[in-house]
C-alpha atoms as a PDB file:
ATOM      1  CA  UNK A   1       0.000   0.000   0.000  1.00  0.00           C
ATOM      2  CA  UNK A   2       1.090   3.371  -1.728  1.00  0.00           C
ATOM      3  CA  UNK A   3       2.010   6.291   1.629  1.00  0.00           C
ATOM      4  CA  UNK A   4      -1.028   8.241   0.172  1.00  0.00           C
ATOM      5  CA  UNK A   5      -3.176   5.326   0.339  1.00  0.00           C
ATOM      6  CA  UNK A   6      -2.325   5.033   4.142  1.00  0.00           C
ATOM      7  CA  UNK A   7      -2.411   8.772   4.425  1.00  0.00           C
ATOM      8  CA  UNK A   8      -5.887   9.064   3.290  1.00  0.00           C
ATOM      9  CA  UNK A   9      -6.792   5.998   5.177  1.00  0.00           C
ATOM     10  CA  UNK A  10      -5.898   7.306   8.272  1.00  0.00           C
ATOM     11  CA  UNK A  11      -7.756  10.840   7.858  1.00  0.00           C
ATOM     12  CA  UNK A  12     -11.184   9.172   6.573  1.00  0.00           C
ATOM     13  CA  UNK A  13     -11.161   6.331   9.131  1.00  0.00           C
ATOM     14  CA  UNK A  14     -13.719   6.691  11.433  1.00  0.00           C
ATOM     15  CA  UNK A  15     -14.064   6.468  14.980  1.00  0.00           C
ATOM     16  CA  UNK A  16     -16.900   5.377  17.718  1.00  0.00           C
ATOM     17  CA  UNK A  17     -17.019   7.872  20.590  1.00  0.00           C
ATOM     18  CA  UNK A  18     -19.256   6.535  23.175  1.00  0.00           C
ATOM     19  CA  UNK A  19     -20.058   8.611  26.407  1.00  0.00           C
ATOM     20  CA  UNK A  20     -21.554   6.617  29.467  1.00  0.00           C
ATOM     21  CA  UNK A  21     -22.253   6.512  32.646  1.00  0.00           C
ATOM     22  CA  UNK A  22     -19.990   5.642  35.504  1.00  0.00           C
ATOM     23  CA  UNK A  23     -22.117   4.169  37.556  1.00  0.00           C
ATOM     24  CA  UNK A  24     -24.189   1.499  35.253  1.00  0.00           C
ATOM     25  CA  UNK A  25     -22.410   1.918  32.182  1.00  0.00           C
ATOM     26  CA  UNK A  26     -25.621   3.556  30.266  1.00  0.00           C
ATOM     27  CA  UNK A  27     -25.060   5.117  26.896  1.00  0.00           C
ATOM     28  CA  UNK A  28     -25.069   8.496  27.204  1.00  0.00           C
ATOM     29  CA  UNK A  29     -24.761   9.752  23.730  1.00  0.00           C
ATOM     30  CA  UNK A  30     -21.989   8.836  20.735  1.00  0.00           C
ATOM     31  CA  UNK A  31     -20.618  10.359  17.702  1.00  0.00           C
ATOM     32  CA  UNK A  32     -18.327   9.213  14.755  1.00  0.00           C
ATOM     33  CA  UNK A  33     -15.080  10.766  14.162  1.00  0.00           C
ATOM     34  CA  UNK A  34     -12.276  10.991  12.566  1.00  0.00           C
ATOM     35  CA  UNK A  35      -8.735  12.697  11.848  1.00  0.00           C
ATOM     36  CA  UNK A  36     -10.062  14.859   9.191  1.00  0.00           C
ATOM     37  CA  UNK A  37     -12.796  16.092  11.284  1.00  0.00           C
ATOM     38  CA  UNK A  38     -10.440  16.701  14.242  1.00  0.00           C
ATOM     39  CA  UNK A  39      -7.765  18.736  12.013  1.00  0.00           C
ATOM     40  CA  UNK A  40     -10.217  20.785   9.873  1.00  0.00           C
ATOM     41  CA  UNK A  41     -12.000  21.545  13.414  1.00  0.00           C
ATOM     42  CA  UNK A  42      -8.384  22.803  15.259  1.00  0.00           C
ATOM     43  CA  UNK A  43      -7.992  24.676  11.706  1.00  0.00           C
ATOM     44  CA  UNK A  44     -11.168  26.554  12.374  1.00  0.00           C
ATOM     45  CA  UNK A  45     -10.475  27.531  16.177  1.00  0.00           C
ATOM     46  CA  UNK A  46      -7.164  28.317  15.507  1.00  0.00           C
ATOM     47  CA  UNK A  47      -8.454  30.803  12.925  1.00  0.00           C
ATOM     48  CA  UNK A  48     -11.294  31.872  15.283  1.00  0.00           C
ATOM     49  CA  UNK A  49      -8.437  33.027  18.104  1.00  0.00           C
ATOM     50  CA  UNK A  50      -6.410  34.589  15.323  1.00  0.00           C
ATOM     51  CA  UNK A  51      -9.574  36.395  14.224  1.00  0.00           C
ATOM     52  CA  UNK A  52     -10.657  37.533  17.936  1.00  0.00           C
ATOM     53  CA  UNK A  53      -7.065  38.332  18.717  1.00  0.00           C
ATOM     54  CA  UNK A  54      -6.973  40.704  15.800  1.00  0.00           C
ATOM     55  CA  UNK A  55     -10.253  42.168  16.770  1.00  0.00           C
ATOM     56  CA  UNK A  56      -9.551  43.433  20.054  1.00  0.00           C
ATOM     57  CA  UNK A  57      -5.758  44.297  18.984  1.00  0.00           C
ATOM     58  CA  UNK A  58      -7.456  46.607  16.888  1.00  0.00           C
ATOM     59  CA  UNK A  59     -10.312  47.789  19.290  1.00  0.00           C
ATOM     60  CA  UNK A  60      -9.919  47.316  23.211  1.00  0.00           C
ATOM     61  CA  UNK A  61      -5.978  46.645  23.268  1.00  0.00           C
ATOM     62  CA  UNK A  62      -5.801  48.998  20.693  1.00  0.00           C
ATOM     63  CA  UNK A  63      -3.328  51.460  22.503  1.00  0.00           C
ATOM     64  CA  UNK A  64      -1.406  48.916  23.550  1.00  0.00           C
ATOM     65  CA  UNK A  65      -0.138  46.941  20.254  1.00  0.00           C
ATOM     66  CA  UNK A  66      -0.943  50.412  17.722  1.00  0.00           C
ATOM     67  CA  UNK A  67       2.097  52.557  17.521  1.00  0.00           C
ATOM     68  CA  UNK A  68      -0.191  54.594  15.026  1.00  0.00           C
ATOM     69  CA  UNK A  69      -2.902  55.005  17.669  1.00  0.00           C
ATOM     70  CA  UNK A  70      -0.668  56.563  20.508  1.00  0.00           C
ATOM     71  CA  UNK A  71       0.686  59.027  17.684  1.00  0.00           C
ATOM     72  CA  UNK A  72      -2.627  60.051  16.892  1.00  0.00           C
ATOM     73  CA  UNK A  73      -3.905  60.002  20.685  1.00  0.00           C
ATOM     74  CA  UNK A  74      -0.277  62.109  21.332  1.00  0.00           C
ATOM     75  CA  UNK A  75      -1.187  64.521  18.440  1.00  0.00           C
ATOM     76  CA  UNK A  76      -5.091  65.149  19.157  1.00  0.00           C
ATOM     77  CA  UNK A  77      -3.747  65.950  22.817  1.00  0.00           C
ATOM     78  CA  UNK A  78      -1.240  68.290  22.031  1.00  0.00           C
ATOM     79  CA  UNK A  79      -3.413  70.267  19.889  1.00  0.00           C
ATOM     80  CA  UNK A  80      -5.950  70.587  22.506  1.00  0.00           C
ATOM     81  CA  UNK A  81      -3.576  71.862  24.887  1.00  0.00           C
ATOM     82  CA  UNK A  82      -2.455  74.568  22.322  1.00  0.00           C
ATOM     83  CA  UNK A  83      -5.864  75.168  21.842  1.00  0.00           C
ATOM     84  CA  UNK A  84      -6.224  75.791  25.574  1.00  0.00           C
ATOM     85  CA  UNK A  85      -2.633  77.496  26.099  1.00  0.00           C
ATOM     86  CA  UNK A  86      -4.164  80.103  22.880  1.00  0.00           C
ATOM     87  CA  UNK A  87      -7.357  81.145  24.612  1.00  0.00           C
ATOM     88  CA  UNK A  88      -5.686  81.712  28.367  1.00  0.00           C
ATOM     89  CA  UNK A  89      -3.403  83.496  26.358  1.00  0.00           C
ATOM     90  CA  UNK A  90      -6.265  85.420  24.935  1.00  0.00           C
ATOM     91  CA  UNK A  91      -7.935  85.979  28.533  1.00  0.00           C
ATOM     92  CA  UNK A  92      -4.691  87.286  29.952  1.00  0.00           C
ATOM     93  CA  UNK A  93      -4.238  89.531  27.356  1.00  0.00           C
ATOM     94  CA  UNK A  94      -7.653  90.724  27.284  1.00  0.00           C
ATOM     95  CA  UNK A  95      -7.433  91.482  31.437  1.00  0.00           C
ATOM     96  CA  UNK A  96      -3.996  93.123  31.029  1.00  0.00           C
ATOM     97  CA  UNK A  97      -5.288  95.555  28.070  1.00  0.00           C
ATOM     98  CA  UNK A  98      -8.416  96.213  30.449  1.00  0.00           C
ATOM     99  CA  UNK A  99      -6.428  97.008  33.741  1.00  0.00           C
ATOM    100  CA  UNK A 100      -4.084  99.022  31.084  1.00  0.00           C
ATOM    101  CA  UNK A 101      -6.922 101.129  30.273  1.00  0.00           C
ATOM    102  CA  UNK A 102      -8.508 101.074  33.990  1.00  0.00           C
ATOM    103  CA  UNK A 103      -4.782 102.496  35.412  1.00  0.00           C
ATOM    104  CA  UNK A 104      -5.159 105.087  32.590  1.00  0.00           C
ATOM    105  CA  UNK A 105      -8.537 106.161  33.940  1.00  0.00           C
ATOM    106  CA  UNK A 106      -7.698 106.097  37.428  1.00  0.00           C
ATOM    107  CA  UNK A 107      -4.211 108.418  36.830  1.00  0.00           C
ATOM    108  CA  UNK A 108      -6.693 110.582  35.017  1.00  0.00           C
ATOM    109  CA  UNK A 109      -5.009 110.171  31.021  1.00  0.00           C
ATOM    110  CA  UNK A 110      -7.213 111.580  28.666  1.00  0.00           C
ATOM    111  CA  UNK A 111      -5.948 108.846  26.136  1.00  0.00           C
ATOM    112  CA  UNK A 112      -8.418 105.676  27.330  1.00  0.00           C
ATOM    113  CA  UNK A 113      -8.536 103.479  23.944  1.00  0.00           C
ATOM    114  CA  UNK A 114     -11.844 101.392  24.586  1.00  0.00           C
ATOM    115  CA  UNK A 115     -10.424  99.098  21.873  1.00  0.00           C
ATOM    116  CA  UNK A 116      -8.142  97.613  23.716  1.00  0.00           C
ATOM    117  CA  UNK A 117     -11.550  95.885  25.524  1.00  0.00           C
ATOM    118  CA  UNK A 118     -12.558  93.032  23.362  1.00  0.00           C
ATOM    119  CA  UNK A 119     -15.295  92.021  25.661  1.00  0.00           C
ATOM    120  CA  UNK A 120     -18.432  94.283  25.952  1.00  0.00           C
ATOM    121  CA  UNK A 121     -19.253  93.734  29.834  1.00  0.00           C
ATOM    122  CA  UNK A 122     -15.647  95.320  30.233  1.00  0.00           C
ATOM    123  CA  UNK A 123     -16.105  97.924  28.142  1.00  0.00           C
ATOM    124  CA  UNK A 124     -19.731  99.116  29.790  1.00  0.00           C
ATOM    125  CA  UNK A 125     -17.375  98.860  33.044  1.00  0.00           C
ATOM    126  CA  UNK A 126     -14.486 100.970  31.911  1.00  0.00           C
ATOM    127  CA  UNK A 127     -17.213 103.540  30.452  1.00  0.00           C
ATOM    128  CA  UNK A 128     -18.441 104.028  33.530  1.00  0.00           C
ATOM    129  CA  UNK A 129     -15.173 104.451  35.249  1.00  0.00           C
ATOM    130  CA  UNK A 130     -13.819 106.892  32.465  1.00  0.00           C
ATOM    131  CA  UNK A 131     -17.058 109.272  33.495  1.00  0.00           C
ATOM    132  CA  UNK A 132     -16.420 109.186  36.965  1.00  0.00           C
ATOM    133  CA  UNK A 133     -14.494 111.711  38.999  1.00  0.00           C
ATOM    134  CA  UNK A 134     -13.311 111.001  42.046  1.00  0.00           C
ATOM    135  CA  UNK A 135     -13.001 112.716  44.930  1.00  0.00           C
ATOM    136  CA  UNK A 136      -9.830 115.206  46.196  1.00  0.00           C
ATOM    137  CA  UNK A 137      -9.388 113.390  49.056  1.00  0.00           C
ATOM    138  CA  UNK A 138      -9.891 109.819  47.275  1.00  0.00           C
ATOM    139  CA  UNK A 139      -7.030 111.042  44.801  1.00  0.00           C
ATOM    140  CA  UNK A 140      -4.988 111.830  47.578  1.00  0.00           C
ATOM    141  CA  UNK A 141      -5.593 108.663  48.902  1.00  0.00           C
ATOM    142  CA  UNK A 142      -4.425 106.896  45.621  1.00  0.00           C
ATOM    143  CA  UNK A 143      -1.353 109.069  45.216  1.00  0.00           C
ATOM    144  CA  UNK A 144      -0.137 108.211  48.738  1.00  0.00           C
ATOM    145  CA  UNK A 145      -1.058 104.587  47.413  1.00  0.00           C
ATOM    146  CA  UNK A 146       0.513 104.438  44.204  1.00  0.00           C
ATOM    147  CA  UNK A 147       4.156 106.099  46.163  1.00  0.00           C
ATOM    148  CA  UNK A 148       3.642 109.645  45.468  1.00  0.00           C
ATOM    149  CA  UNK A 149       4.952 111.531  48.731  1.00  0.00           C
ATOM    150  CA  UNK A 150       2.424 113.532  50.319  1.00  0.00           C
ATOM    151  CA  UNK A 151       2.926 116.881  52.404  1.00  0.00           C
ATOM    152  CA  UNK A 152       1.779 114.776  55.679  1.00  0.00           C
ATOM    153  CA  UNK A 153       0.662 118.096  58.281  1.00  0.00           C
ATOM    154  CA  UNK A 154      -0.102 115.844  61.053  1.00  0.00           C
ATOM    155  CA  UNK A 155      -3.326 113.511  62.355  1.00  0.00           C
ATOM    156  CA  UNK A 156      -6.320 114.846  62.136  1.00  0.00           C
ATOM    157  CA  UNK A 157      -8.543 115.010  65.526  1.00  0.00           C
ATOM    158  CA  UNK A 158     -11.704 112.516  64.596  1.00  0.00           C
ATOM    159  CA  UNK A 159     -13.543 111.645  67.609  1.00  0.00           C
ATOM    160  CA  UNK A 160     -15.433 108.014  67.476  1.00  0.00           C
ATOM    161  CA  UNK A 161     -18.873 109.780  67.093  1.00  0.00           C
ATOM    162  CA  UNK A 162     -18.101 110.700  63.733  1.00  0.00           C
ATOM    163  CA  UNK A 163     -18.497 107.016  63.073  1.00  0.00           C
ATOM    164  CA  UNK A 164     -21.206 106.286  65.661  1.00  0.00           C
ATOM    165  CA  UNK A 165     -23.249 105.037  63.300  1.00  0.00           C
ATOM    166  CA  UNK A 166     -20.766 102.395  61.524  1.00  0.00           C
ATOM    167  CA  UNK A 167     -20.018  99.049  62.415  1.00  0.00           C
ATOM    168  CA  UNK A 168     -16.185  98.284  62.066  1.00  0.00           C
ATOM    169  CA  UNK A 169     -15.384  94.724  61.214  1.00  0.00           C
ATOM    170  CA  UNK A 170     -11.954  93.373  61.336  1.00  0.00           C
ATOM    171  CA  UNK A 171      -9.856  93.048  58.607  1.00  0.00           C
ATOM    172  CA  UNK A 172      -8.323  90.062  59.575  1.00  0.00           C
ATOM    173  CA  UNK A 173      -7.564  88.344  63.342  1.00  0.00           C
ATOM    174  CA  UNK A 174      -3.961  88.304  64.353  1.00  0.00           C
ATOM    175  CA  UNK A 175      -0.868  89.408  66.211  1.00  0.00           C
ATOM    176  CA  UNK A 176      -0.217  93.415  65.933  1.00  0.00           C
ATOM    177  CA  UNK A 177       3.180  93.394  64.544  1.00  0.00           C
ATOM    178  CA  UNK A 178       3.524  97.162  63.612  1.00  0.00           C
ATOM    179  CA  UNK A 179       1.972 100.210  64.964  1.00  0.00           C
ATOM    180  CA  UNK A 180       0.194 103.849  63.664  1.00  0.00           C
ATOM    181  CA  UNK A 181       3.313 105.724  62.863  1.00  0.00           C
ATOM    182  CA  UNK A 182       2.663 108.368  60.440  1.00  0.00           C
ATOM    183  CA  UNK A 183       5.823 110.870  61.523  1.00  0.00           C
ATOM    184  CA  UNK A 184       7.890 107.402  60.044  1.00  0.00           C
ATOM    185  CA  UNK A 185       5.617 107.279  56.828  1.00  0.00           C
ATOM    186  CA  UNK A 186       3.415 104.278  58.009  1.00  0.00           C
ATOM    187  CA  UNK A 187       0.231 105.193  57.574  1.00  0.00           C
ATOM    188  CA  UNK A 188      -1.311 101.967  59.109  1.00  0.00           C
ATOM    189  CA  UNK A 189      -1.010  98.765  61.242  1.00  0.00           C
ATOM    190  CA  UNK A 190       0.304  95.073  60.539  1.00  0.00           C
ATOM    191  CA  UNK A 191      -1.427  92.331  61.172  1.00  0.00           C
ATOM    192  CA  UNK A 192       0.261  88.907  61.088  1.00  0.00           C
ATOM    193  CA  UNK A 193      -1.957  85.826  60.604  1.00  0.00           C
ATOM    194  CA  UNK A 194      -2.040  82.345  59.723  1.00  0.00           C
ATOM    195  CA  UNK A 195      -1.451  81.489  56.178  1.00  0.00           C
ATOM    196  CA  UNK A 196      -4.322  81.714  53.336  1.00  0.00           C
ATOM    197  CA  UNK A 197      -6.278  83.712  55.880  1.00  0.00           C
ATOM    198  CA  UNK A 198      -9.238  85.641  54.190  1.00  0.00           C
ATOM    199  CA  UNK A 199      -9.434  89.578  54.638  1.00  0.00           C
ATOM    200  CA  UNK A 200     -12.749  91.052  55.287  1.00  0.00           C
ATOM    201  CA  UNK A 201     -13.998  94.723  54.533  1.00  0.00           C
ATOM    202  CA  UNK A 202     -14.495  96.437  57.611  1.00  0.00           C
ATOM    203  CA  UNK A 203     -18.065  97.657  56.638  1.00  0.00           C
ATOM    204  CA  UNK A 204     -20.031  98.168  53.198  1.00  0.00           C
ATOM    205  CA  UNK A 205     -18.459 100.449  50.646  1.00  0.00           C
ATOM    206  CA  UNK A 206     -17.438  99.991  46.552  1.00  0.00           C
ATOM    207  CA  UNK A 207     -14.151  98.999  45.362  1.00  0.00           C
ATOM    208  CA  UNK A 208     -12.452 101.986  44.397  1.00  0.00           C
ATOM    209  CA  UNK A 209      -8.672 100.170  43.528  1.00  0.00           C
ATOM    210  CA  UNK A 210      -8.008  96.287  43.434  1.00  0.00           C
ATOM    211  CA  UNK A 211      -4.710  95.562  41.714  1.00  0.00           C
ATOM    212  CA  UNK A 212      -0.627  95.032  41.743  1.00  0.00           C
ATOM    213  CA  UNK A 213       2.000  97.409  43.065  1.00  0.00           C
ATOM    214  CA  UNK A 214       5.914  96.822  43.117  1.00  0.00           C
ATOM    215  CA  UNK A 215       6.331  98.037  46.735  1.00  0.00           C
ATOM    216  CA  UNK A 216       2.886  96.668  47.811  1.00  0.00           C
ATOM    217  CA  UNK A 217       1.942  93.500  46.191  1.00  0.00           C
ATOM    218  CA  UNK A 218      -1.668  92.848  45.603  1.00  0.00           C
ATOM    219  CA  UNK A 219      -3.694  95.857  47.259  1.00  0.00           C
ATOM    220  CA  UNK A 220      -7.178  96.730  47.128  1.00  0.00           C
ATOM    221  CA  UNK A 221      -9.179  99.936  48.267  1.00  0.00           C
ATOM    222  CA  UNK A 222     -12.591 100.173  49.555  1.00  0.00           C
ATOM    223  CA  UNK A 223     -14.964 103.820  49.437  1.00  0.00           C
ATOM    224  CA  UNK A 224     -17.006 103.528  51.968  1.00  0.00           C
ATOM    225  CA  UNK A 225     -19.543 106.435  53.381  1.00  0.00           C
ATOM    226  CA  UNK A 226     -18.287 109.792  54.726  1.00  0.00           C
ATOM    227  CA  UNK A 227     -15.405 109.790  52.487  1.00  0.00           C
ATOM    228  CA  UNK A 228     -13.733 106.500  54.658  1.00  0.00           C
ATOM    229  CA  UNK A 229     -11.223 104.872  52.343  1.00  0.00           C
ATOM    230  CA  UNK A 230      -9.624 101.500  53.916  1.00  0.00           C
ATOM    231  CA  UNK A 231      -6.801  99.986  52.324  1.00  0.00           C
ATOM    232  CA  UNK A 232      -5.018  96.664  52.206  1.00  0.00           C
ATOM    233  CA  UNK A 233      -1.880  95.925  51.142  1.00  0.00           C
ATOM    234  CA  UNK A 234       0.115  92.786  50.478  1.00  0.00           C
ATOM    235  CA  UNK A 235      -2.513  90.144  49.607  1.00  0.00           C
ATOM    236  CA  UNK A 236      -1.626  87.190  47.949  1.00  0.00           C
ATOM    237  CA  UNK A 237      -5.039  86.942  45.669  1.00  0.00           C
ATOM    238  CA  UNK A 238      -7.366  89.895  45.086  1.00  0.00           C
ATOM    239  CA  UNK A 239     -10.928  88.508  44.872  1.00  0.00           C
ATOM    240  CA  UNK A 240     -12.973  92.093  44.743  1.00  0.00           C
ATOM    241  CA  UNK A 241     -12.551  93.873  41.081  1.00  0.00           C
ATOM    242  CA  UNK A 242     -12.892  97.515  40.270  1.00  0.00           C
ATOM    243  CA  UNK A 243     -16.611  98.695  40.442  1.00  0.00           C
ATOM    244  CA  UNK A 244     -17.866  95.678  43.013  1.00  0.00           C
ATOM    245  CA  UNK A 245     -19.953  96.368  46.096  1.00  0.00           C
ATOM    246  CA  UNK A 246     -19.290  94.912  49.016  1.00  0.00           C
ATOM    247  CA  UNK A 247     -20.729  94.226  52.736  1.00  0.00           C
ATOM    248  CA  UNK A 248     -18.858  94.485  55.570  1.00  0.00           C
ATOM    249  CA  UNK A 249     -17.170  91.415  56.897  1.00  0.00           C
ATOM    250  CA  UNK A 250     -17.217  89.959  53.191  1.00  0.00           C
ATOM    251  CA  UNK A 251     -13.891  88.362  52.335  1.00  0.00           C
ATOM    252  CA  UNK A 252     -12.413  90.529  49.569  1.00  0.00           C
ATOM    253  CA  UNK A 253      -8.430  88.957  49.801  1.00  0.00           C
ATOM    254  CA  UNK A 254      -6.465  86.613  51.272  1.00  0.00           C
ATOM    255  CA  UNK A 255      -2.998  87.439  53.058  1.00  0.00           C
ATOM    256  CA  UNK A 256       0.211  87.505  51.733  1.00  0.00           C
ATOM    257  CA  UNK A 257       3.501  88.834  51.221  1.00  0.00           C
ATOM    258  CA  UNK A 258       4.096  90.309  47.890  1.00  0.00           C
ATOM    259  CA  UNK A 259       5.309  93.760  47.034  1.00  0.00           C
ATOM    260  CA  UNK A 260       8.666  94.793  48.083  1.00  0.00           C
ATOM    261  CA  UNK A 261       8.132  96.221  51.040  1.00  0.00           C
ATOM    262  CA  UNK A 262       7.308  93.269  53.258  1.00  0.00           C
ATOM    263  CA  UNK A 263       9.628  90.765  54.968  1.00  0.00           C
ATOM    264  CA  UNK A 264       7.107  88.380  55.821  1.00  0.00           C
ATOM    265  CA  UNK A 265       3.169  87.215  55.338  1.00  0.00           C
ATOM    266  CA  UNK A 266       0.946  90.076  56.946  1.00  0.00           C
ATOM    267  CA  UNK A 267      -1.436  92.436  56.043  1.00  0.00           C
ATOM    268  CA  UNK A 268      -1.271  96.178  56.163  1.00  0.00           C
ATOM    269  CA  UNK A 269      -4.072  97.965  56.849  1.00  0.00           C
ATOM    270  CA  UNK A 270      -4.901 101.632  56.653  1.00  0.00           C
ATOM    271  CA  UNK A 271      -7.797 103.734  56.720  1.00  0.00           C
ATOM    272  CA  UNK A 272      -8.187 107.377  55.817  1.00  0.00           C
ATOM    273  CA  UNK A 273     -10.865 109.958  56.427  1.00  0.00           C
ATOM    274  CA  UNK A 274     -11.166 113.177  54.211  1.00  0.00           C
ATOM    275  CA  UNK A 275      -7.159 112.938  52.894  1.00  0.00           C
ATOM    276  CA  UNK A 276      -5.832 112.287  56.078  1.00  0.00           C
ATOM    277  CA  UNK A 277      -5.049 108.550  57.512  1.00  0.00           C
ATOM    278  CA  UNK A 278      -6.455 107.606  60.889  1.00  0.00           C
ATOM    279  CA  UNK A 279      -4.682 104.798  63.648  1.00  0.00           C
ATOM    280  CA  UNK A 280      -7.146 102.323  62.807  1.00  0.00           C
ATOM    281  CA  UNK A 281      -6.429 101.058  66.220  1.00  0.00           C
ATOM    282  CA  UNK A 282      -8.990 103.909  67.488  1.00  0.00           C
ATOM    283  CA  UNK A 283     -11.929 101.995  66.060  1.00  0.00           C
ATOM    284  CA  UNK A 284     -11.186  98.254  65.334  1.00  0.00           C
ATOM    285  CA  UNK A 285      -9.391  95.614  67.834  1.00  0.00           C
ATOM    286  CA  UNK A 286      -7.708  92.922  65.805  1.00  0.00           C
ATOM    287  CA  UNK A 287      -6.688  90.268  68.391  1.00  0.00           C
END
């Protein structure tokens, strides 16, 4: 016999497979088969496998055995990020044009460009502040704040019933770390506090100056009534804009210790009446 002969022999002969039971020997069930069958049927889960392999190589695993996938995934990232790194680019710009055109209005420069405001809300805003005209002693006030010396004549006599009807919150809780001195150009008091600790108004008035100074850091002024300005200086985050009402004892900053004129975290505090700055340790206890 020929090695085909006994090829094909052994592929088509066929095979009794009997299942039974243990117990009694019953017939269960039985089926023929043979070599063929058992090849073709390993042939056809082999290529199952492959198929399902390839499948989730290409779906679920995808990231794992693509190279093309990560370089899209890489790609489509990277663009989003420049799409985000444009428009904070965009909102910093805008802000820094509008607090351009806000420190022109407040220094009184006749030369406001409203274009420089690509957003209408801040443009209404800046319109408003461009009309207004503020006070002597409020401009006094913001040239001692912005480092213009002042002719300083002496403290002027307030008695505490000017105020009688106002409610003085404190700024801020802490240890007094710097008195009223205004013969020694310190218009104020220092407060040191724990860190991140907010800074309240001391009673209901409008935002009159909330930005950055070199010596001063982040400083924000209140107007309140009876021409009482209170100042403070050295914040770490400003969260009170130009224009905003506030109540007293609403947070308006947190403390810091920017500006170049501080050695350490601590608020400075001032407030003046009429031009002239009071001890503001006449009418608020901070301990």
């Amino acid at each position: 016999m020929s090695l085909k002969k006994k090829i094909a022999n052994r592929l088509t002969a066929k095979y009794l497979l009997v299942i039974r039971k243990e117990k009694d020997f019953s017939v269960l069930g039985s089926f023929n088969i043979s070599f063929g069958r058992i090849i073709i049927l390993f042939s056809f889960m082999v290529l199952m496998v492959f198929g399902f392999s390839l499948l989730i190589s290409k779906t679920i695993l995808r990231q794992w055995f693509d190279p093309v996938y990560m370089e899209s995934e890489n790609a489509a990232k990277i663009i989003a990020l420049s799409d985000l790194v444009d428009s904070l680019s965009n909102t910093v710009r805008q802000k820094d044009n509008y607090l351009s055109n806000i420190q022109r209005v407040i220094d009184g420069e006749s030369d406001f460009d409203p274009f420089l405001l690509e957003d209408t809300s801040a443009l209404s805003e800046a319109r408003k502040l461009e009309s207004f005209e503020p006070s002597d002693a409020t401009k006094s006030i913001l040239e001692e704040f912005k480092g213009v010396p002042l002719d300083f004549t002496g403290q002027m006599e307030v008695s505490k019933n000017t105020f009688i009807e106002t409610f003085f919150f404190s700024p801020i809780k802490g240890v007094l770390t710097s008195v009223f001195a205004p013969q020694h150009d310190h218009f104020g008091v220092d407060i040191v506090a724990k860190e991140n600790e907010p800074v309240k108004a001391i009673a209901d008035g409008t935002v009159i100056f909330s930005s950055w100074t070199l010596e001063t850091g982040y400083v924000i002024n209140i107007q309140h009534s009876n021409e009482l300005i209170s100042i403070y200086k050295h914040n770490s985050v400003l969260l009170k804009k130009i224009g905003d009402v506030v109540r007293g004892g609403e947070i308006i900053s947190i403390i810091g210790n920017t500006g170049e004129l501080t050695s350490g975290q601590h608020l400075h505090f001032e407030i003046w009446y009429k031009g002239t700055p009071l001890n503001p340790q006449e009418f608020i206890t901070f301990d």
